[in-house]
PDBML (XML) file of the C-alpha atoms, coordinates in Angstrom:
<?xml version="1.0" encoding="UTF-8" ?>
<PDBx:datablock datablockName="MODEL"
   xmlns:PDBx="http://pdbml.pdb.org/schema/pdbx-v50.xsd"
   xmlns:xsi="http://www.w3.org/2001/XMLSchema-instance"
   xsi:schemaLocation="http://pdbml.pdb.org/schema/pdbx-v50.xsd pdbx-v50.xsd">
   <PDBx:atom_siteCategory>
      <PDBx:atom_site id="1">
         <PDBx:B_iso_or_equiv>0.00</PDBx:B_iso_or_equiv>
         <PDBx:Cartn_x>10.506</PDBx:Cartn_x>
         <PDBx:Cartn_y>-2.508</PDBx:Cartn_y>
         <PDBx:Cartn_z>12.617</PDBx:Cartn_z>
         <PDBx:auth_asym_id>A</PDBx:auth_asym_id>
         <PDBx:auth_atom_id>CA</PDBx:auth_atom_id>
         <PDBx:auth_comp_id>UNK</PDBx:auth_comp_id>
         <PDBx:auth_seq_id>1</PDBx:auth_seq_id>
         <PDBx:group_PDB>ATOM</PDBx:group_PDB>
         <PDBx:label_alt_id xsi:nil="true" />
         <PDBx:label_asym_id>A</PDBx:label_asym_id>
         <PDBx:label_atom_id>CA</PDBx:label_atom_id>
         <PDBx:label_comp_id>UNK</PDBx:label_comp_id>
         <PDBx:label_entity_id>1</PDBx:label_entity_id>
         <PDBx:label_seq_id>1</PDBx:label_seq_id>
         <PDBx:occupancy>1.00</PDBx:occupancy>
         <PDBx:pdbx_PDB_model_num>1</PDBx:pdbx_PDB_model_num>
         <PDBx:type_symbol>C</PDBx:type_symbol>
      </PDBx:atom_site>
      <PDBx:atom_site id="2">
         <PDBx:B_iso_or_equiv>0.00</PDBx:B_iso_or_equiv>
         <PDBx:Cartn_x>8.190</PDBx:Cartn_x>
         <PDBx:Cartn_y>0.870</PDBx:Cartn_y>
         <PDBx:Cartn_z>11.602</PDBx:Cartn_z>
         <PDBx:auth_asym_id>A</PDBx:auth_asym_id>
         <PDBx:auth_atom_id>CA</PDBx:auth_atom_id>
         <PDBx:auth_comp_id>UNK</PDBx:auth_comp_id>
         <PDBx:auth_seq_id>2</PDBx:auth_seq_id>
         <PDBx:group_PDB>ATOM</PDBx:group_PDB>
         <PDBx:label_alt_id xsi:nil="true" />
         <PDBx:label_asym_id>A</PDBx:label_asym_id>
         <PDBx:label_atom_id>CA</PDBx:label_atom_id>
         <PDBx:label_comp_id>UNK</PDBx:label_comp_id>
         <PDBx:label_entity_id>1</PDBx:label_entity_id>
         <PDBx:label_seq_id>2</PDBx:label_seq_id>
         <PDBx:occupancy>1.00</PDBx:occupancy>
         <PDBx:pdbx_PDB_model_num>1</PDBx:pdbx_PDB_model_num>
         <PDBx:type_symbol>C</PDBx:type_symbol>
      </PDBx:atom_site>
      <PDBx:atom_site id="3">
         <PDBx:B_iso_or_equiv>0.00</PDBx:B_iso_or_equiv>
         <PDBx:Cartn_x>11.089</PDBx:Cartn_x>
         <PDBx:Cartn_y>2.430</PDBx:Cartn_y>
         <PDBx:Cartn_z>14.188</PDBx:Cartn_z>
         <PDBx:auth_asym_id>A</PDBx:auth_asym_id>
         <PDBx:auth_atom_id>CA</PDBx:auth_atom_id>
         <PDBx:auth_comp_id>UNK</PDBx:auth_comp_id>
         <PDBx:auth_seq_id>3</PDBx:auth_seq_id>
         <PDBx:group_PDB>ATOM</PDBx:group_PDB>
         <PDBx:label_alt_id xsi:nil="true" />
         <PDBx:label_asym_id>A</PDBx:label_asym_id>
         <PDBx:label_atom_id>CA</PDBx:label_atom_id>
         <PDBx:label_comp_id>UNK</PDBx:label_comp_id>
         <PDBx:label_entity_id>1</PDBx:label_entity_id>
         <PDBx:label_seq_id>3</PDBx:label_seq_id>
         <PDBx:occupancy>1.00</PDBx:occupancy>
         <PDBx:pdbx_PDB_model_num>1</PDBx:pdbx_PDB_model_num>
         <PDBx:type_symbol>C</PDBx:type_symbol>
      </PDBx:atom_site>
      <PDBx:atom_site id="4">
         <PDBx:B_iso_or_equiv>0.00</PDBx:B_iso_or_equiv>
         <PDBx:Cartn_x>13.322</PDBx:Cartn_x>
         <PDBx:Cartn_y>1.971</PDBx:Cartn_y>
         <PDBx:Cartn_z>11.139</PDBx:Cartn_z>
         <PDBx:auth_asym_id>A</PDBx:auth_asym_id>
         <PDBx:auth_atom_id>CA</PDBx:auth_atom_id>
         <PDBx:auth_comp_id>UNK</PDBx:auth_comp_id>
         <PDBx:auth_seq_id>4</PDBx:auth_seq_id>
         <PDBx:group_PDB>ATOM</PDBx:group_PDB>
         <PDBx:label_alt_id xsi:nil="true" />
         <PDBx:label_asym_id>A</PDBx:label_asym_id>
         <PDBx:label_atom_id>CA</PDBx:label_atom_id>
         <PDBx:label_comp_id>UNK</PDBx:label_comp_id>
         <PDBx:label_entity_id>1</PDBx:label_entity_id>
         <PDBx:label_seq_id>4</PDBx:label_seq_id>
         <PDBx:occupancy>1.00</PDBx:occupancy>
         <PDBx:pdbx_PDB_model_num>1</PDBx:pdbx_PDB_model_num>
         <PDBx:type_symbol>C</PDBx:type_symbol>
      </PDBx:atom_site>
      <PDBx:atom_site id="5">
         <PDBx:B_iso_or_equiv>0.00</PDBx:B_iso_or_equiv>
         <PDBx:Cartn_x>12.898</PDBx:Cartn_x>
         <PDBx:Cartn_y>5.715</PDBx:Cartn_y>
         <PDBx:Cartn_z>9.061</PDBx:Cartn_z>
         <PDBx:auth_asym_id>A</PDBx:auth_asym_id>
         <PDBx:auth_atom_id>CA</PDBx:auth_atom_id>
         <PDBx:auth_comp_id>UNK</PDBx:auth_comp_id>
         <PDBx:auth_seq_id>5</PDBx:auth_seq_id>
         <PDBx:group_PDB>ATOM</PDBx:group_PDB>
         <PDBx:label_alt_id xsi:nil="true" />
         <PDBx:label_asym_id>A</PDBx:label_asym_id>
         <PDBx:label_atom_id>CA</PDBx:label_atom_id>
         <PDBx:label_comp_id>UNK</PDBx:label_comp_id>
         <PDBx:label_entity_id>1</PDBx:label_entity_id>
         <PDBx:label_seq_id>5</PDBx:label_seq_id>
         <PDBx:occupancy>1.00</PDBx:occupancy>
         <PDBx:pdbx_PDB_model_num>1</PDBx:pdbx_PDB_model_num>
         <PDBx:type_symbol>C</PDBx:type_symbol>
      </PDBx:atom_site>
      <PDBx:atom_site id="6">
         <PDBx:B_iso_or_equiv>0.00</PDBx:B_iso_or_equiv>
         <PDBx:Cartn_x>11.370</PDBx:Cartn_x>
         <PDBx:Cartn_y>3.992</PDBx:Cartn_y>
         <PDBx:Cartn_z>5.875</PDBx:Cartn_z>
         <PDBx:auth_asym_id>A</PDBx:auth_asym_id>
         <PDBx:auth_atom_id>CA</PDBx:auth_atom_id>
         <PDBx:auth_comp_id>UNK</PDBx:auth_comp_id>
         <PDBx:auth_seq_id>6</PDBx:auth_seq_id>
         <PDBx:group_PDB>ATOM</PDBx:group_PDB>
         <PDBx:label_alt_id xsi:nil="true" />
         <PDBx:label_asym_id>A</PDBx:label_asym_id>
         <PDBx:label_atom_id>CA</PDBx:label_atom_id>
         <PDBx:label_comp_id>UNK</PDBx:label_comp_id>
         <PDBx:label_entity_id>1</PDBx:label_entity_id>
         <PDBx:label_seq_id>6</PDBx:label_seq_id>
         <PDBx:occupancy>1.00</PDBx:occupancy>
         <PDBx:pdbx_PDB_model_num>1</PDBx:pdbx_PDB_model_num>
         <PDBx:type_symbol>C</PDBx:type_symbol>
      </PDBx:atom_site>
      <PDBx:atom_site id="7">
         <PDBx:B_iso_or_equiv>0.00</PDBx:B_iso_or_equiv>
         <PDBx:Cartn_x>9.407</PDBx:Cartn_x>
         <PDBx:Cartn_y>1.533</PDBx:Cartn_y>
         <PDBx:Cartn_z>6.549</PDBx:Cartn_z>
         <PDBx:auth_asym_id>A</PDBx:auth_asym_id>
         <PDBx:auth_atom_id>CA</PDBx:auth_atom_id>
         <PDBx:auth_comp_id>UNK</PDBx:auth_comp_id>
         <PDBx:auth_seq_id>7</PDBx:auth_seq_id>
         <PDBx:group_PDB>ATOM</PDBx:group_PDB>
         <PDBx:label_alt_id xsi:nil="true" />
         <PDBx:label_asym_id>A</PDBx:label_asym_id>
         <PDBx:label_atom_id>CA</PDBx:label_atom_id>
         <PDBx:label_comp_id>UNK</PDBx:label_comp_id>
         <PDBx:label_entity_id>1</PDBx:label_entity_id>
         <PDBx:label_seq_id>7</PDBx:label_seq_id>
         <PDBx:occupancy>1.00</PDBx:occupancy>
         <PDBx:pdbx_PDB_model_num>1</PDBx:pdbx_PDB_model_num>
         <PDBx:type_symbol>C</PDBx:type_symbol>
      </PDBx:atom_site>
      <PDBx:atom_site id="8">
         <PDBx:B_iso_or_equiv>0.00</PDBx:B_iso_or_equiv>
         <PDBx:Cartn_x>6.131</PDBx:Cartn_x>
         <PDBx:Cartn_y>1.524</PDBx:Cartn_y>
         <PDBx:Cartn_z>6.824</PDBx:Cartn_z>
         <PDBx:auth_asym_id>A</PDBx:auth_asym_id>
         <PDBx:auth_atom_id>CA</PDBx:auth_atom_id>
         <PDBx:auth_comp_id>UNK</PDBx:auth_comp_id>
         <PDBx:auth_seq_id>8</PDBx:auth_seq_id>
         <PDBx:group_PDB>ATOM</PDBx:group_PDB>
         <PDBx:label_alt_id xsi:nil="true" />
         <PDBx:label_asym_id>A</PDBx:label_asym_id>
         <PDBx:label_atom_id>CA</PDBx:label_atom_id>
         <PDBx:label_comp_id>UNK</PDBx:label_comp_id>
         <PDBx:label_entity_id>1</PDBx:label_entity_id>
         <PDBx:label_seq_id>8</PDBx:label_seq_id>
         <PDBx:occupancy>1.00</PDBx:occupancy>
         <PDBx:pdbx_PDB_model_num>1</PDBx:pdbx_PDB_model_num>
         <PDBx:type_symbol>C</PDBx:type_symbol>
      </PDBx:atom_site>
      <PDBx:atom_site id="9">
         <PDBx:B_iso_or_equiv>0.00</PDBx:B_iso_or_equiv>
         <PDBx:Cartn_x>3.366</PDBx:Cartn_x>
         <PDBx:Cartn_y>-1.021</PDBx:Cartn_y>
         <PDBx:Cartn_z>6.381</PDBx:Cartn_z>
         <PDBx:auth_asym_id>A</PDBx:auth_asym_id>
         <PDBx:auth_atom_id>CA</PDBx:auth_atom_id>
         <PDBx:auth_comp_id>UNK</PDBx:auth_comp_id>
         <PDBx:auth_seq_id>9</PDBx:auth_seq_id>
         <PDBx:group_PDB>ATOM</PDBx:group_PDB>
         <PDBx:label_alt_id xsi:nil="true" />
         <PDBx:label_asym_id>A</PDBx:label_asym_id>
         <PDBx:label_atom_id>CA</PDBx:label_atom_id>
         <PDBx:label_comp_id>UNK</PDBx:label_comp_id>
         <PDBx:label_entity_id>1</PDBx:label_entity_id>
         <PDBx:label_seq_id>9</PDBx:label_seq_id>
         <PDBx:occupancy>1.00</PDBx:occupancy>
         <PDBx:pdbx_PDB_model_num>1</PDBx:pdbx_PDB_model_num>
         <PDBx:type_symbol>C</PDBx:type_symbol>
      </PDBx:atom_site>
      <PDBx:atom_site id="10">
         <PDBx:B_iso_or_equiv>0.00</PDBx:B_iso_or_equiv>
         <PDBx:Cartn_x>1.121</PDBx:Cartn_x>
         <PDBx:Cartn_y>-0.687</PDBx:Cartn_y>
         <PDBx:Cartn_z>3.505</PDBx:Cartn_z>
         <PDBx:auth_asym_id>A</PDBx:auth_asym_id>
         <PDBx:auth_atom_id>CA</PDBx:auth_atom_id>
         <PDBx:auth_comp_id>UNK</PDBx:auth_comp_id>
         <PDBx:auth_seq_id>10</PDBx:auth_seq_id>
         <PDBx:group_PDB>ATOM</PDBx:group_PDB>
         <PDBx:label_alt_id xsi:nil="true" />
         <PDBx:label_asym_id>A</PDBx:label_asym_id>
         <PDBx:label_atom_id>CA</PDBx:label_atom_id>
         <PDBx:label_comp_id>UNK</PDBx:label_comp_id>
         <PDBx:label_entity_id>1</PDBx:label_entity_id>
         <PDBx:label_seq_id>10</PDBx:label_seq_id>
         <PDBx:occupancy>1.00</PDBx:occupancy>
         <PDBx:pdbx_PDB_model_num>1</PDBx:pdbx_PDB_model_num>
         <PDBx:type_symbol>C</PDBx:type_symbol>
      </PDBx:atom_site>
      <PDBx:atom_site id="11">
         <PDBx:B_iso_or_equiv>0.00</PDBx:B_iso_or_equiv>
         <PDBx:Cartn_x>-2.080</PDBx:Cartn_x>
         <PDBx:Cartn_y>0.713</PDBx:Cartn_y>
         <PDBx:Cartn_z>4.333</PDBx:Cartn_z>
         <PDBx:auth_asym_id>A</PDBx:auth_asym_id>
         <PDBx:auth_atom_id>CA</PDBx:auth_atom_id>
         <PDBx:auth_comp_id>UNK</PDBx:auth_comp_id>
         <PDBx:auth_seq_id>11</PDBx:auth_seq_id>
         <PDBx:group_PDB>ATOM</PDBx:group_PDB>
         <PDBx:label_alt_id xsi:nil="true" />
         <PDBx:label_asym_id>A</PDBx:label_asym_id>
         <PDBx:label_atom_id>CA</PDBx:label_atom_id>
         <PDBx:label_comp_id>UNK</PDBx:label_comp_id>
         <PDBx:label_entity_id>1</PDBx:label_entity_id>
         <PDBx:label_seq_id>11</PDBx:label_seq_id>
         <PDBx:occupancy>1.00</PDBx:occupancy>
         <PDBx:pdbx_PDB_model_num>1</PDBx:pdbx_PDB_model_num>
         <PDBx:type_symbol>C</PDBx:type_symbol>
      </PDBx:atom_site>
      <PDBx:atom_site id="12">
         <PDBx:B_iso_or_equiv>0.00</PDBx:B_iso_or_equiv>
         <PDBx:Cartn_x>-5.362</PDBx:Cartn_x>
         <PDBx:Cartn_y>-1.399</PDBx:Cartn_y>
         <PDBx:Cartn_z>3.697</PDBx:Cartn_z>
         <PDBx:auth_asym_id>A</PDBx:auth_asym_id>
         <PDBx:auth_atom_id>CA</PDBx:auth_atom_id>
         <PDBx:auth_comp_id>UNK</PDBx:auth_comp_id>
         <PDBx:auth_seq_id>12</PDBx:auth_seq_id>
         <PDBx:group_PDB>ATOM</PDBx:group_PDB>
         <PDBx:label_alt_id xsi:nil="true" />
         <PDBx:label_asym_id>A</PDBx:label_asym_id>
         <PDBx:label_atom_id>CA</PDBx:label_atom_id>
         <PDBx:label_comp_id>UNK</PDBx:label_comp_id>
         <PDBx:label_entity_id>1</PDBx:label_entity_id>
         <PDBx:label_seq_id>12</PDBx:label_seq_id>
         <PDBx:occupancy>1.00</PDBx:occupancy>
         <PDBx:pdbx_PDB_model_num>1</PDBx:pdbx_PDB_model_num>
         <PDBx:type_symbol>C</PDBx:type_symbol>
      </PDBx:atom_site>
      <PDBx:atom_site id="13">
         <PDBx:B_iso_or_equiv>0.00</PDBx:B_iso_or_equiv>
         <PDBx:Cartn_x>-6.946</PDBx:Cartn_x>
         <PDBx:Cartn_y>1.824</PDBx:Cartn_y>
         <PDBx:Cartn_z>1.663</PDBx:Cartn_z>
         <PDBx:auth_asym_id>A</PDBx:auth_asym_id>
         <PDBx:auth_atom_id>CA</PDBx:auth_atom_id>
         <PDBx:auth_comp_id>UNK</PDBx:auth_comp_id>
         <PDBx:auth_seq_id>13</PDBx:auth_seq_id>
         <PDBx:group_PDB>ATOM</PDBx:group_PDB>
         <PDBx:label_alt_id xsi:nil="true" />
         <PDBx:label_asym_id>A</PDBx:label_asym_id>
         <PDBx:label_atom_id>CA</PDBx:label_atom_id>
         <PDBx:label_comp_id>UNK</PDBx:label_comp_id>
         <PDBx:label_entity_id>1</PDBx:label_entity_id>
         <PDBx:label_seq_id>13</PDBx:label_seq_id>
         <PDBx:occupancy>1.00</PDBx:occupancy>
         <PDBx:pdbx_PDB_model_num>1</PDBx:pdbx_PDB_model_num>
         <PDBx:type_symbol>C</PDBx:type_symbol>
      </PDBx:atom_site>
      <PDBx:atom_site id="14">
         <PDBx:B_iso_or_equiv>0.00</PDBx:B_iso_or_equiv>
         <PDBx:Cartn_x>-3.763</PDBx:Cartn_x>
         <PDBx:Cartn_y>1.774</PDBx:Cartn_y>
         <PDBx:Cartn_z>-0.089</PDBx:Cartn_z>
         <PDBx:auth_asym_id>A</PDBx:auth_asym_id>
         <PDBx:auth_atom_id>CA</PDBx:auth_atom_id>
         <PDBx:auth_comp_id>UNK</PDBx:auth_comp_id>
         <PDBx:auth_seq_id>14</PDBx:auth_seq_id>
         <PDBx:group_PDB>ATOM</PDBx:group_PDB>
         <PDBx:label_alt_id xsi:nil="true" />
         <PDBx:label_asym_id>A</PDBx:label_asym_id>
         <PDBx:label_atom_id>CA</PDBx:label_atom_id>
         <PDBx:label_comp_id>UNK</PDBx:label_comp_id>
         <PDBx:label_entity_id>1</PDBx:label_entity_id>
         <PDBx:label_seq_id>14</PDBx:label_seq_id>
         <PDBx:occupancy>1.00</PDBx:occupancy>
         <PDBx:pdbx_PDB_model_num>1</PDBx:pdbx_PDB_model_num>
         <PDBx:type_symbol>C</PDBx:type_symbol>
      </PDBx:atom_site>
      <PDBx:atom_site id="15">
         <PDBx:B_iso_or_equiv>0.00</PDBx:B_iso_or_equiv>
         <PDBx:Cartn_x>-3.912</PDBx:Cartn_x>
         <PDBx:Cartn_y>-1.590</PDBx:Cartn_y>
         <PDBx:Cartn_z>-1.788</PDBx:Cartn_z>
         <PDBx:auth_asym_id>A</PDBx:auth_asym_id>
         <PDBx:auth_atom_id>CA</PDBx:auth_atom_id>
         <PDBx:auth_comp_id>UNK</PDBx:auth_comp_id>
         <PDBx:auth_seq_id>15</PDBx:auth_seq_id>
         <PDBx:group_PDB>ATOM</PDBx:group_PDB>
         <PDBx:label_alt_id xsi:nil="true" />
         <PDBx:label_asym_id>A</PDBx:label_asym_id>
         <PDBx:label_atom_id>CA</PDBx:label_atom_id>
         <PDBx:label_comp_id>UNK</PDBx:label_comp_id>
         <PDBx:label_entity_id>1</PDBx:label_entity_id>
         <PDBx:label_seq_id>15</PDBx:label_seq_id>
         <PDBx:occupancy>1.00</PDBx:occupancy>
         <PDBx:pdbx_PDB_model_num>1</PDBx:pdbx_PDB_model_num>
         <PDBx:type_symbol>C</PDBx:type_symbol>
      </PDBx:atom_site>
      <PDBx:atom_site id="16">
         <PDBx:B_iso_or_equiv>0.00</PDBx:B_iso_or_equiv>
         <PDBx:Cartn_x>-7.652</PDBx:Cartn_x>
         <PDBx:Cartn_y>-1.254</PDBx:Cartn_y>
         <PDBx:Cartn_z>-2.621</PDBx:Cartn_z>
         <PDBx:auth_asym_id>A</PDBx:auth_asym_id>
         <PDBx:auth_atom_id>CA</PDBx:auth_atom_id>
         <PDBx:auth_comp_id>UNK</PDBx:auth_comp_id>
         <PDBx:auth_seq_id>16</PDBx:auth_seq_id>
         <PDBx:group_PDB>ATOM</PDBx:group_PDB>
         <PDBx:label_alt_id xsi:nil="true" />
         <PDBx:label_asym_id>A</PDBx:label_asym_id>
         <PDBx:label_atom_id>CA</PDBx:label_atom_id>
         <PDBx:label_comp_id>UNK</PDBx:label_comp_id>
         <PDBx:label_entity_id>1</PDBx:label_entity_id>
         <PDBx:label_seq_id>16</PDBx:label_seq_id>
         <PDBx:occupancy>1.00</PDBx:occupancy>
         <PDBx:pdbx_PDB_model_num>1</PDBx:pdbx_PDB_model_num>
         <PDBx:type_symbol>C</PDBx:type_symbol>
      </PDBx:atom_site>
      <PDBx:atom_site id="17">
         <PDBx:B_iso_or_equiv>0.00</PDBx:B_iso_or_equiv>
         <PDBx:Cartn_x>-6.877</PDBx:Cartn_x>
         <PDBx:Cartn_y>1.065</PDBx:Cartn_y>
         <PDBx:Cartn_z>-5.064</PDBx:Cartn_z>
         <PDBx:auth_asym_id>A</PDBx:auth_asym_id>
         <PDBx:auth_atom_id>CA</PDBx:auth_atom_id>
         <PDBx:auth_comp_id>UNK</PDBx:auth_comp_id>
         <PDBx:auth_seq_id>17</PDBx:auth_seq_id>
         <PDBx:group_PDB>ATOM</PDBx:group_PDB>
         <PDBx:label_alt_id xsi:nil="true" />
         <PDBx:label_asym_id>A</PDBx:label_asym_id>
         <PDBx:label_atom_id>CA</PDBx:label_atom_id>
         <PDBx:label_comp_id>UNK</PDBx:label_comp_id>
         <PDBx:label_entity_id>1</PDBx:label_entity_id>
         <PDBx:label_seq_id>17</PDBx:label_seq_id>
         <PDBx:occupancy>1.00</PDBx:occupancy>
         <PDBx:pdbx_PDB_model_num>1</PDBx:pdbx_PDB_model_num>
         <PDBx:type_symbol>C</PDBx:type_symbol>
      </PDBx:atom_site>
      <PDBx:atom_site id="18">
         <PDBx:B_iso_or_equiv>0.00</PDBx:B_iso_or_equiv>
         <PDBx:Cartn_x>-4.041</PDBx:Cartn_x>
         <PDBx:Cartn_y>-0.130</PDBx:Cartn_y>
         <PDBx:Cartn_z>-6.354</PDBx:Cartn_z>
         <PDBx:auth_asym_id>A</PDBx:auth_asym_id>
         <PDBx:auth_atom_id>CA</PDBx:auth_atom_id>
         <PDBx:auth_comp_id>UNK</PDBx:auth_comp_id>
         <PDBx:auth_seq_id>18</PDBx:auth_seq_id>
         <PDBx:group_PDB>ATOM</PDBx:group_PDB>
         <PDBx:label_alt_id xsi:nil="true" />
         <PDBx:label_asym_id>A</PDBx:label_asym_id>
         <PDBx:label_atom_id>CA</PDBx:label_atom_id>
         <PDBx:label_comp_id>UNK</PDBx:label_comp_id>
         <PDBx:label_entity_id>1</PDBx:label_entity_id>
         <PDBx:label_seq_id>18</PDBx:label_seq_id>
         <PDBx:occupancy>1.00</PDBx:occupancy>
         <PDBx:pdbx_PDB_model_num>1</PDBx:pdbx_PDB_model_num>
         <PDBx:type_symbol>C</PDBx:type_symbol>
      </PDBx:atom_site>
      <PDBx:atom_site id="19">
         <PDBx:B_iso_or_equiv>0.00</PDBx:B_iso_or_equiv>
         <PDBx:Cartn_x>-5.825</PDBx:Cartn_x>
         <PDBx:Cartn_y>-3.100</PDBx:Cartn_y>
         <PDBx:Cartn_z>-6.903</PDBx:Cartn_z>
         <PDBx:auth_asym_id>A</PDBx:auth_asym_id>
         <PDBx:auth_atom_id>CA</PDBx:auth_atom_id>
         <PDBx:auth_comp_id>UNK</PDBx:auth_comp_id>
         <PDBx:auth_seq_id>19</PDBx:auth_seq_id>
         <PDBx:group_PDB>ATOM</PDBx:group_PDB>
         <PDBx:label_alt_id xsi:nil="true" />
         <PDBx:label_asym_id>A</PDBx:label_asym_id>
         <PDBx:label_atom_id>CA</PDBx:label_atom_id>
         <PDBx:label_comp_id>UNK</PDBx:label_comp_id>
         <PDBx:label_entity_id>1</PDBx:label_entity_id>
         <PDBx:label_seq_id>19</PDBx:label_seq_id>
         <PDBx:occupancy>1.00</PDBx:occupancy>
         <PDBx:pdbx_PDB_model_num>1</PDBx:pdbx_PDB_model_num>
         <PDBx:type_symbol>C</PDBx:type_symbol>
      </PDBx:atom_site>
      <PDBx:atom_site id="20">
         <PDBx:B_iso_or_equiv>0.00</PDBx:B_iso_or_equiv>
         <PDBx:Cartn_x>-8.376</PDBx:Cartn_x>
         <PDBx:Cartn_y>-1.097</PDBx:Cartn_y>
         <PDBx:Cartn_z>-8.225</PDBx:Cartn_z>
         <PDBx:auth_asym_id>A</PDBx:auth_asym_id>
         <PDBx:auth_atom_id>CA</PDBx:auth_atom_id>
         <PDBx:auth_comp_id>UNK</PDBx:auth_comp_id>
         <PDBx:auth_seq_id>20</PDBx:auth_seq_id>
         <PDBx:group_PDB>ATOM</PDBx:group_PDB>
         <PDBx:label_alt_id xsi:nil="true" />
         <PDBx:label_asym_id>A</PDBx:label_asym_id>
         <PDBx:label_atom_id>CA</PDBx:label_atom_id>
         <PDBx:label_comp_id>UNK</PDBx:label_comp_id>
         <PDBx:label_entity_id>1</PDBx:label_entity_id>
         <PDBx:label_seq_id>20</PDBx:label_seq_id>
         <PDBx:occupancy>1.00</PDBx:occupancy>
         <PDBx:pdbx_PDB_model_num>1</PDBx:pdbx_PDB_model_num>
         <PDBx:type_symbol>C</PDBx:type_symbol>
      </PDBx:atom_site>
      <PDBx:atom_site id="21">
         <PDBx:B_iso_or_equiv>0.00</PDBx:B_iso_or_equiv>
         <PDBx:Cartn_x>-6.051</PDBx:Cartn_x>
         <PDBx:Cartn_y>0.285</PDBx:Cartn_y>
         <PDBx:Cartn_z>-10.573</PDBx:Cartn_z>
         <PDBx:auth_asym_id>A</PDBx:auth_asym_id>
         <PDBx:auth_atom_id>CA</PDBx:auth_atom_id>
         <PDBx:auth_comp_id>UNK</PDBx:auth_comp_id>
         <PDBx:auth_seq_id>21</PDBx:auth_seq_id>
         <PDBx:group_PDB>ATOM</PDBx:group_PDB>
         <PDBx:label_alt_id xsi:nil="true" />
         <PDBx:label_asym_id>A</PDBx:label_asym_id>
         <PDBx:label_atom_id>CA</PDBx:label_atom_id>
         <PDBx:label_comp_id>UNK</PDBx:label_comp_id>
         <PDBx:label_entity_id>1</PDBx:label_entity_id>
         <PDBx:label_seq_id>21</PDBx:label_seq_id>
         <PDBx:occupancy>1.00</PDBx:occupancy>
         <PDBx:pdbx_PDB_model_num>1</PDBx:pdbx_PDB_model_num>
         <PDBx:type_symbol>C</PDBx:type_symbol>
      </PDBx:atom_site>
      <PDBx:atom_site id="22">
         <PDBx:B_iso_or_equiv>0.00</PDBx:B_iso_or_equiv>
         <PDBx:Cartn_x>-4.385</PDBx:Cartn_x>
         <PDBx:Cartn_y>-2.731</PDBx:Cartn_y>
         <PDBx:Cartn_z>-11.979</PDBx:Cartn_z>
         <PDBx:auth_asym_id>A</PDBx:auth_asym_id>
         <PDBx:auth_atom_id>CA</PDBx:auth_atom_id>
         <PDBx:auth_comp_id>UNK</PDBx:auth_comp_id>
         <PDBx:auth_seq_id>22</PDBx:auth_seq_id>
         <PDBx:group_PDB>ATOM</PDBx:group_PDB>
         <PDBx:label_alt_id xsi:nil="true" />
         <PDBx:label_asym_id>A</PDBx:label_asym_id>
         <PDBx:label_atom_id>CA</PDBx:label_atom_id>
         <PDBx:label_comp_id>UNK</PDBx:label_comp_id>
         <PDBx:label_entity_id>1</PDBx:label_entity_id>
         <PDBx:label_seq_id>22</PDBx:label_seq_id>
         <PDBx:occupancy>1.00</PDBx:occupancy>
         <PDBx:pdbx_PDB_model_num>1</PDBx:pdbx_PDB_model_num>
         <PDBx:type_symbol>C</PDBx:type_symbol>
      </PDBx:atom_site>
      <PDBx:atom_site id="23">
         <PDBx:B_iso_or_equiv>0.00</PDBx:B_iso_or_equiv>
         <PDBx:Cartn_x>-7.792</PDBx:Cartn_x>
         <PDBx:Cartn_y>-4.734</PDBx:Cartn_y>
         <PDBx:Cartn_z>-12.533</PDBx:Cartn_z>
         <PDBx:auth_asym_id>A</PDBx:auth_asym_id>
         <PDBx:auth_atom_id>CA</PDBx:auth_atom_id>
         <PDBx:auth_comp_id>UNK</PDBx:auth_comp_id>
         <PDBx:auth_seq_id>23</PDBx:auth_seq_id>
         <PDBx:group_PDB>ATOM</PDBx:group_PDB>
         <PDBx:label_alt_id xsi:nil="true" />
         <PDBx:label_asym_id>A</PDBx:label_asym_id>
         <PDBx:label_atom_id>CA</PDBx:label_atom_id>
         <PDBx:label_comp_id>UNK</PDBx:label_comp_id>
         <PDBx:label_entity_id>1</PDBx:label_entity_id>
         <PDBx:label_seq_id>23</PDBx:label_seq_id>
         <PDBx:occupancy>1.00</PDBx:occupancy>
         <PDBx:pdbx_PDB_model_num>1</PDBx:pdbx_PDB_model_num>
         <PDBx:type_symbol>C</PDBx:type_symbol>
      </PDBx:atom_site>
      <PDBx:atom_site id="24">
         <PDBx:B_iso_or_equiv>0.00</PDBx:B_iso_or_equiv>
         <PDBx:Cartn_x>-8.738</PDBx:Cartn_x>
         <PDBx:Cartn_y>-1.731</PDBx:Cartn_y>
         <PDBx:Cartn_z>-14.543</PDBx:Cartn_z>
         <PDBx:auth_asym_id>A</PDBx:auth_asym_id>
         <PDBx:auth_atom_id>CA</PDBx:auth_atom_id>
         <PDBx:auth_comp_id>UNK</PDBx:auth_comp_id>
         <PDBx:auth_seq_id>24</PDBx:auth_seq_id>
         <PDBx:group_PDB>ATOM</PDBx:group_PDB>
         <PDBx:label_alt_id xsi:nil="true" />
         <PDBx:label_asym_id>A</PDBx:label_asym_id>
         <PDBx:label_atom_id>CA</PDBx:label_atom_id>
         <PDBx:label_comp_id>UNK</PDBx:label_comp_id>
         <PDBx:label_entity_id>1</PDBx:label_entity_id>
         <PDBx:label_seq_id>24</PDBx:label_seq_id>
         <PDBx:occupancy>1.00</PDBx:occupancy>
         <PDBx:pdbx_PDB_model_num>1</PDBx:pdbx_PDB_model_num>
         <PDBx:type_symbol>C</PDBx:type_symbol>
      </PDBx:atom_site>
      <PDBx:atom_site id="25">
         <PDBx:B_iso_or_equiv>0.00</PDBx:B_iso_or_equiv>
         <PDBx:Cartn_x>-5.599</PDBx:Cartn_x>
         <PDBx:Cartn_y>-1.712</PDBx:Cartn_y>
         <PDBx:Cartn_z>-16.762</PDBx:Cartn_z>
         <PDBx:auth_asym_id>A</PDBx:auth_asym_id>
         <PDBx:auth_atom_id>CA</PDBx:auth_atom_id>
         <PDBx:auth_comp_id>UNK</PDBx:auth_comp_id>
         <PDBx:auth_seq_id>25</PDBx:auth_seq_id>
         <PDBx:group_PDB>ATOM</PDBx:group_PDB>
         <PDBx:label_alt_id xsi:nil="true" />
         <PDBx:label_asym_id>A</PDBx:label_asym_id>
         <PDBx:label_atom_id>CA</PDBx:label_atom_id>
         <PDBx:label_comp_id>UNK</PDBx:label_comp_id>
         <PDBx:label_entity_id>1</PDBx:label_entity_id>
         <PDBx:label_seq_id>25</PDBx:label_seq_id>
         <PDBx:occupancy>1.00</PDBx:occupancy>
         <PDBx:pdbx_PDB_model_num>1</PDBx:pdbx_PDB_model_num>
         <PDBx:type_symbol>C</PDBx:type_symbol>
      </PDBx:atom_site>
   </PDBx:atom_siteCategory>
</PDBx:datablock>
């Protein structure tokens, strides 16, 4: 499906810090 122009799956790194992020908040 990543042969379709926007998607793309979510990096590992990626959700680390997001989770990072909303843990903090």
């Amino acid at each position: 499906e990543q042969r379709a122009p926007r998607f793309v799956v979510e990096p590992a790194d990626q959700r680390r810090v997001t989770d990072r992020f909303i843990d903090a908040c």
